[in-house]
C-alpha atoms as a PDB file:
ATOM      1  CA  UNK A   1       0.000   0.000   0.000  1.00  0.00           C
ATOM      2  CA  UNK A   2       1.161   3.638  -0.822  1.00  0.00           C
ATOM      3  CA  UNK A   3       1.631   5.454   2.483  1.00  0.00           C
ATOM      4  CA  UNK A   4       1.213   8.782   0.170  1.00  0.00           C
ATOM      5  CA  UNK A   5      -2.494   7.667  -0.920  1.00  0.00           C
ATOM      6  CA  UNK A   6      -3.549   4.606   0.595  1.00  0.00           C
ATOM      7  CA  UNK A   7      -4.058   3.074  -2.713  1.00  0.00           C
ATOM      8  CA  UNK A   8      -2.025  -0.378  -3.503  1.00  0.00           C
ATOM      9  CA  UNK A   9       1.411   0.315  -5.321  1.00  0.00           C
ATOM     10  CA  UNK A  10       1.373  -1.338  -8.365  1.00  0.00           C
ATOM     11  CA  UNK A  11       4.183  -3.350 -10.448  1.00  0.00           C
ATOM     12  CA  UNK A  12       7.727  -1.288 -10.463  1.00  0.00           C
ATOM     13  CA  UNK A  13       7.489   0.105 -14.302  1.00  0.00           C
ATOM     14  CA  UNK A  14      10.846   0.067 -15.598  1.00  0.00           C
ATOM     15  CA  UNK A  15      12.257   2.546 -18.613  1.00  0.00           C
ATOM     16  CA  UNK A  16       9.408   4.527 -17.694  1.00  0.00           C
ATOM     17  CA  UNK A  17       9.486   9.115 -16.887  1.00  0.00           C
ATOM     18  CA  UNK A  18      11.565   9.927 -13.720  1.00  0.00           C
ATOM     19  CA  UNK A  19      10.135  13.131 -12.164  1.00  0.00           C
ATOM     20  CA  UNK A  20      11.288  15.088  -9.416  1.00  0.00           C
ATOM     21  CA  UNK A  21      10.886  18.516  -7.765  1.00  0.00           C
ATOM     22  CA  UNK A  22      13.484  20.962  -7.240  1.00  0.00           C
ATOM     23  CA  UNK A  23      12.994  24.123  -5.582  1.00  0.00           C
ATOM     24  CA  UNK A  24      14.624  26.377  -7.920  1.00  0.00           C
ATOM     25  CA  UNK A  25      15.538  26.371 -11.565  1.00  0.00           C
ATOM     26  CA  UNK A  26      18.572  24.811 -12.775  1.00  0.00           C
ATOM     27  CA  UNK A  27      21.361  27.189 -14.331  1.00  0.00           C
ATOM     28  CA  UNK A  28      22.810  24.583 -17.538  1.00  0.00           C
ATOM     29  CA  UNK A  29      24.161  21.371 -17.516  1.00  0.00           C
ATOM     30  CA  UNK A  30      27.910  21.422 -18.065  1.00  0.00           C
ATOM     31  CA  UNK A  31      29.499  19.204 -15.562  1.00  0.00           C
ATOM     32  CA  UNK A  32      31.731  20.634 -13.291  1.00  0.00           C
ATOM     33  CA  UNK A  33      31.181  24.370 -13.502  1.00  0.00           C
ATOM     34  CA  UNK A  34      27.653  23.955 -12.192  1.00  0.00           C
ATOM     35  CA  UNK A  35      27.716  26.003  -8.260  1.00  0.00           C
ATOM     36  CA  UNK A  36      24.299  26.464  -7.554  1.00  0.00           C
ATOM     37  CA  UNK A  37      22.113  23.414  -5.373  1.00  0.00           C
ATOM     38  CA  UNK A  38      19.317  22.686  -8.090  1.00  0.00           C
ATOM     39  CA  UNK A  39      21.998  22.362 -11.263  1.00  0.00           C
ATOM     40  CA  UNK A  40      24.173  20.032  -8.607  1.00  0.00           C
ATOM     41  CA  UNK A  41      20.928  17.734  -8.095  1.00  0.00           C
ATOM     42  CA  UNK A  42      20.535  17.351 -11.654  1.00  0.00           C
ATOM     43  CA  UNK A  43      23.780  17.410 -12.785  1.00  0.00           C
ATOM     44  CA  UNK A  44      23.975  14.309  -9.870  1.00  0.00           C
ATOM     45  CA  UNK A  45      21.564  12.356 -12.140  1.00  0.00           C
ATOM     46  CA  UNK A  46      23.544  12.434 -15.134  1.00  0.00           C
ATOM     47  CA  UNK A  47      27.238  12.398 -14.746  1.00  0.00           C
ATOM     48  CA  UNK A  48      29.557   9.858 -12.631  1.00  0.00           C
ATOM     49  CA  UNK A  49      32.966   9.997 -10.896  1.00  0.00           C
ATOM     50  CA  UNK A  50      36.045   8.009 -10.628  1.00  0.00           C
ATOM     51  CA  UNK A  51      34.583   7.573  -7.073  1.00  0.00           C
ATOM     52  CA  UNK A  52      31.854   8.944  -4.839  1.00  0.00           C
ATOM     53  CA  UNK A  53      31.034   8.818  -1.396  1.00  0.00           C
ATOM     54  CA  UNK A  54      28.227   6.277  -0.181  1.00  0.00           C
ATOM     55  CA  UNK A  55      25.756   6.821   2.391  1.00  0.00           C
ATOM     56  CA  UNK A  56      28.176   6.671   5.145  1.00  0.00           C
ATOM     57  CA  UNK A  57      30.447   9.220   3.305  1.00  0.00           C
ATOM     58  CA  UNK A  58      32.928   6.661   2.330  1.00  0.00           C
ATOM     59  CA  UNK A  59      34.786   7.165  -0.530  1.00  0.00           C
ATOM     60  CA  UNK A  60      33.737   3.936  -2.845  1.00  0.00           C
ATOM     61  CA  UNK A  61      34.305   3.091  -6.279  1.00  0.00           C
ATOM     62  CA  UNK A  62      31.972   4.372  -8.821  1.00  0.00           C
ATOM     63  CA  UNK A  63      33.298   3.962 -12.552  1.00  0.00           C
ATOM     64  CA  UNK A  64      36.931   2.996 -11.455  1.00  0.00           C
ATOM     65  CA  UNK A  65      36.736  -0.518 -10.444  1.00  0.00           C
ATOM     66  CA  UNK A  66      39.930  -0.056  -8.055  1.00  0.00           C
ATOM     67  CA  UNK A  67      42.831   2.264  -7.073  1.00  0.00           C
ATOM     68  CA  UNK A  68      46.010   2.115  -5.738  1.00  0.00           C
ATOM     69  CA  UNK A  69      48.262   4.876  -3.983  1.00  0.00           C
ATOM     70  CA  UNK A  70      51.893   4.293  -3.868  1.00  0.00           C
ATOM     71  CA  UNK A  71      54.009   3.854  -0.527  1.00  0.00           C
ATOM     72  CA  UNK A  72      55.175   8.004  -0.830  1.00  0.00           C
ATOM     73  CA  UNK A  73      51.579   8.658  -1.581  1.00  0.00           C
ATOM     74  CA  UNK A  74      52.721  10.711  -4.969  1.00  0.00           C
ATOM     75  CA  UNK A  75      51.544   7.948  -7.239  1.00  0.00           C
ATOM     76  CA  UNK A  76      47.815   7.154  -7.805  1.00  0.00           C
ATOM     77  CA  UNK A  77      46.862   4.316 -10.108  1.00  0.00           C
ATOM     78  CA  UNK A  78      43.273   3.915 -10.983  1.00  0.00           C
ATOM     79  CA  UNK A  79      41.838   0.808 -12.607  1.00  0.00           C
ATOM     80  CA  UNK A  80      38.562   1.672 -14.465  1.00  0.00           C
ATOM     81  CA  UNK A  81      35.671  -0.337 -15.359  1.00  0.00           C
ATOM     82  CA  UNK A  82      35.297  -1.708 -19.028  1.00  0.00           C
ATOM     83  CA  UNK A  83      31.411  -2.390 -18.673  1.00  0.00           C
ATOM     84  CA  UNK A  84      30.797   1.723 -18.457  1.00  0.00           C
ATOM     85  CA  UNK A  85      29.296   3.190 -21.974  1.00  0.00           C
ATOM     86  CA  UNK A  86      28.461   6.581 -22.561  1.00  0.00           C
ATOM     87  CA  UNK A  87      24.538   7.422 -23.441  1.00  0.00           C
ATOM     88  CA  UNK A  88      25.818   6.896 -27.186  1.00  0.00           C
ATOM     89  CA  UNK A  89      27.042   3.646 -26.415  1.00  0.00           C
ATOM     90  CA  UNK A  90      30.681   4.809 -26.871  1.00  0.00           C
ATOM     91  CA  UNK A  91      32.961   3.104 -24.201  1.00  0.00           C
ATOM     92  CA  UNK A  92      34.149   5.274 -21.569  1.00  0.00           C
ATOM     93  CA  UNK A  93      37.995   5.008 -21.248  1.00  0.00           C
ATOM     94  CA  UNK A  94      40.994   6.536 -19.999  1.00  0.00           C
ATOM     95  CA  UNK A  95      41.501   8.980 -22.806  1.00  0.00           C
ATOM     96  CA  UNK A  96      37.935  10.419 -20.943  1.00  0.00           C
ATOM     97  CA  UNK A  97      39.896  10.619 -17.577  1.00  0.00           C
ATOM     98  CA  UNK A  98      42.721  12.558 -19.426  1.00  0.00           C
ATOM     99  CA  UNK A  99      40.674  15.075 -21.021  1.00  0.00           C
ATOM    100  CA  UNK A 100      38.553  15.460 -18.162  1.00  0.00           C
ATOM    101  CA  UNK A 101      42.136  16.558 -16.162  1.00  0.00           C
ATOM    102  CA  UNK A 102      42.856  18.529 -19.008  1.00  0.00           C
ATOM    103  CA  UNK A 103      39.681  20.497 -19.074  1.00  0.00           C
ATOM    104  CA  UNK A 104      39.547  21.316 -15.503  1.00  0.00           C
ATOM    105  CA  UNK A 105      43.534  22.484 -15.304  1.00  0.00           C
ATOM    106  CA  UNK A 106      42.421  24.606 -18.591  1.00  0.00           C
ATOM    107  CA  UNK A 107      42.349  28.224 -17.329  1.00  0.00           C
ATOM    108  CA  UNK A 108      39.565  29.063 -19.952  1.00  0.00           C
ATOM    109  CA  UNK A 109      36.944  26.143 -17.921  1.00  0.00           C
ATOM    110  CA  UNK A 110      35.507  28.824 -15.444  1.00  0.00           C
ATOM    111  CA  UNK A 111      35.185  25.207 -12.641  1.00  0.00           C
ATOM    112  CA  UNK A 112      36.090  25.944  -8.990  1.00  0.00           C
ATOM    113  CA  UNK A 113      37.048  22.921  -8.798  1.00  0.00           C
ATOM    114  CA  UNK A 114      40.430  23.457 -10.924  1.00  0.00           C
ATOM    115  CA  UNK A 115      42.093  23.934  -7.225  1.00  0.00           C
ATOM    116  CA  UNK A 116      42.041  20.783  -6.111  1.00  0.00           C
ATOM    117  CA  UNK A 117      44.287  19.414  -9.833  1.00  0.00           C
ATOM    118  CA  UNK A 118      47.089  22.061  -8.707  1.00  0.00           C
ATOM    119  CA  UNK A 119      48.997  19.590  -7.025  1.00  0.00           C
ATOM    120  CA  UNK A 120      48.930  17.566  -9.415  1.00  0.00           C
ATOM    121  CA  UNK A 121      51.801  16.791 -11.482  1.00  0.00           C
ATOM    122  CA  UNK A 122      51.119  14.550 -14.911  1.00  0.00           C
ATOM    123  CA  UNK A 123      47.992  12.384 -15.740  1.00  0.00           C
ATOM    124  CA  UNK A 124      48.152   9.727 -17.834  1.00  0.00           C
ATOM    125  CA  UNK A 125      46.620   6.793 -19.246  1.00  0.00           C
ATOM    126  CA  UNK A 126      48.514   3.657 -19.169  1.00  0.00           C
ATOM    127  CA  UNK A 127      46.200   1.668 -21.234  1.00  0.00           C
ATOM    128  CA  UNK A 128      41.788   2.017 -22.200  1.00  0.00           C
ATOM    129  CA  UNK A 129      41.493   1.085 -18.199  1.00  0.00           C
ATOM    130  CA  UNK A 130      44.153   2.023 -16.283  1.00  0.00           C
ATOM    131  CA  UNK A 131      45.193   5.851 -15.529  1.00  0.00           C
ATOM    132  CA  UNK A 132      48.064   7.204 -13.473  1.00  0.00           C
ATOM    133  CA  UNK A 133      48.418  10.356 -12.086  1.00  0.00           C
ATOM    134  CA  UNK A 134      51.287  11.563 -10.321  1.00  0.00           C
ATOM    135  CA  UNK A 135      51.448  14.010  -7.523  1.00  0.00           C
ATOM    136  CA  UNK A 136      53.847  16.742  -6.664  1.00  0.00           C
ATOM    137  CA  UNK A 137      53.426  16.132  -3.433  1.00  0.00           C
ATOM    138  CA  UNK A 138      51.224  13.845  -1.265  1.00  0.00           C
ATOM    139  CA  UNK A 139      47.651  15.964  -1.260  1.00  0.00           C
ATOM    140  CA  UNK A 140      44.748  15.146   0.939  1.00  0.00           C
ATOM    141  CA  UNK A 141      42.584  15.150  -1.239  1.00  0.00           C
ATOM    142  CA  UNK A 142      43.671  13.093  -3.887  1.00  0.00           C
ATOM    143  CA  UNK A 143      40.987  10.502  -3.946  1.00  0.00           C
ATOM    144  CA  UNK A 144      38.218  12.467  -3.562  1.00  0.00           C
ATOM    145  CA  UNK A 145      39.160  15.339  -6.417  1.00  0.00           C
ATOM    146  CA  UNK A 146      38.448  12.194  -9.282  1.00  0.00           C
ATOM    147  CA  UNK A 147      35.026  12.300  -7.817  1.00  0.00           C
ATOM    148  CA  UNK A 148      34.490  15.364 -10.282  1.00  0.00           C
ATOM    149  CA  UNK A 149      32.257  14.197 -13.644  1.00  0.00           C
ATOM    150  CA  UNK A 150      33.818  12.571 -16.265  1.00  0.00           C
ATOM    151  CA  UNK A 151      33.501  13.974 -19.749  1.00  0.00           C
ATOM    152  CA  UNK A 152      33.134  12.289 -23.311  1.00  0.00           C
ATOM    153  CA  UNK A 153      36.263  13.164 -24.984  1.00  0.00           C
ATOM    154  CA  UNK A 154      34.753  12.290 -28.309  1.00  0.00           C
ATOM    155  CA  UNK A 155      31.939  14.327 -28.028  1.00  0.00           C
ATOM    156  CA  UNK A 156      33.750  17.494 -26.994  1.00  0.00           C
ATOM    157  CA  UNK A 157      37.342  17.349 -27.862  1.00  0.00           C
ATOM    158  CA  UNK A 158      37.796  20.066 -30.765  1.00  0.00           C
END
């Protein structure tokens, strides 16, 4: 029974019309320049993260299947998932991690995010699924920063 309107809940209807309510408008889309709650809610629902935190605000895998930090904590080494395809059905693959980096370290992409690259020294991908990113120093932060949205390189890449 539906608490909402006492009325029995019927059969979960799948690749049906999500709806939800925001209280306030949305102001665009592009991933990681997006500062205002409503944009961040929706932006949420679209894009995905090396790694997010889970309900306990753990920081757990989300499209990289592992990671790995080295002993000195400079090197990071992220092993990505190979079942993750874009909504085009393009794979997603390093080269998407790379320009990603590249976007947010790009002084034109107005992101306040771009801080939390500065420490970073090189990113690179290794192979499709494996990226390694090297630090100038050890950084706090360095796992949670690749929760910022991945973007489709072949979609945007000029």
């Amino acid at each position: 029974m539906d608490p909402g309107t006492g009325q029995l809940a019927g059969k979960p209807a799948y690749g049906d019309t999500y709806i939800e309510a925001l209280q306030g408008n949305i102001s665009g889309l592009i991933p990681n320049v997006l500062s205002d709650g409503p944009s961040f809610e929706v932006g949420s629902l679209i894009y995905n993260g090396l790694v997010k935190h889970d309900k306990d605000v753990n920081l757990v895998p989300e499209l990289a299947e592992s990671w790995q930090f080295s002993r000195d904590c400079l090197d990071l080494t992220f092993k990505l998932r190979r079942d993750v395809r874009w909504h085009d059905n393009q794979p997603f693959t390093a080269d998407d991690v790379v320009f990603t980096y590249d976007t947010m370290v790009n002084p034109k992409t107005p992101t306040a995010y771009a801080g939390d690259f500065k420490p970073v020294a090189s990113v690179t991908a290794v192979d499709p699924y494996t990226i390694h990113v090297h630090y100038k120093h050890p950084h706090a932060r360095a796992l949670q920063s690749w929760g910022i949205w991945m973007l489709p390189k072949h979609l945007l890449q000029k």
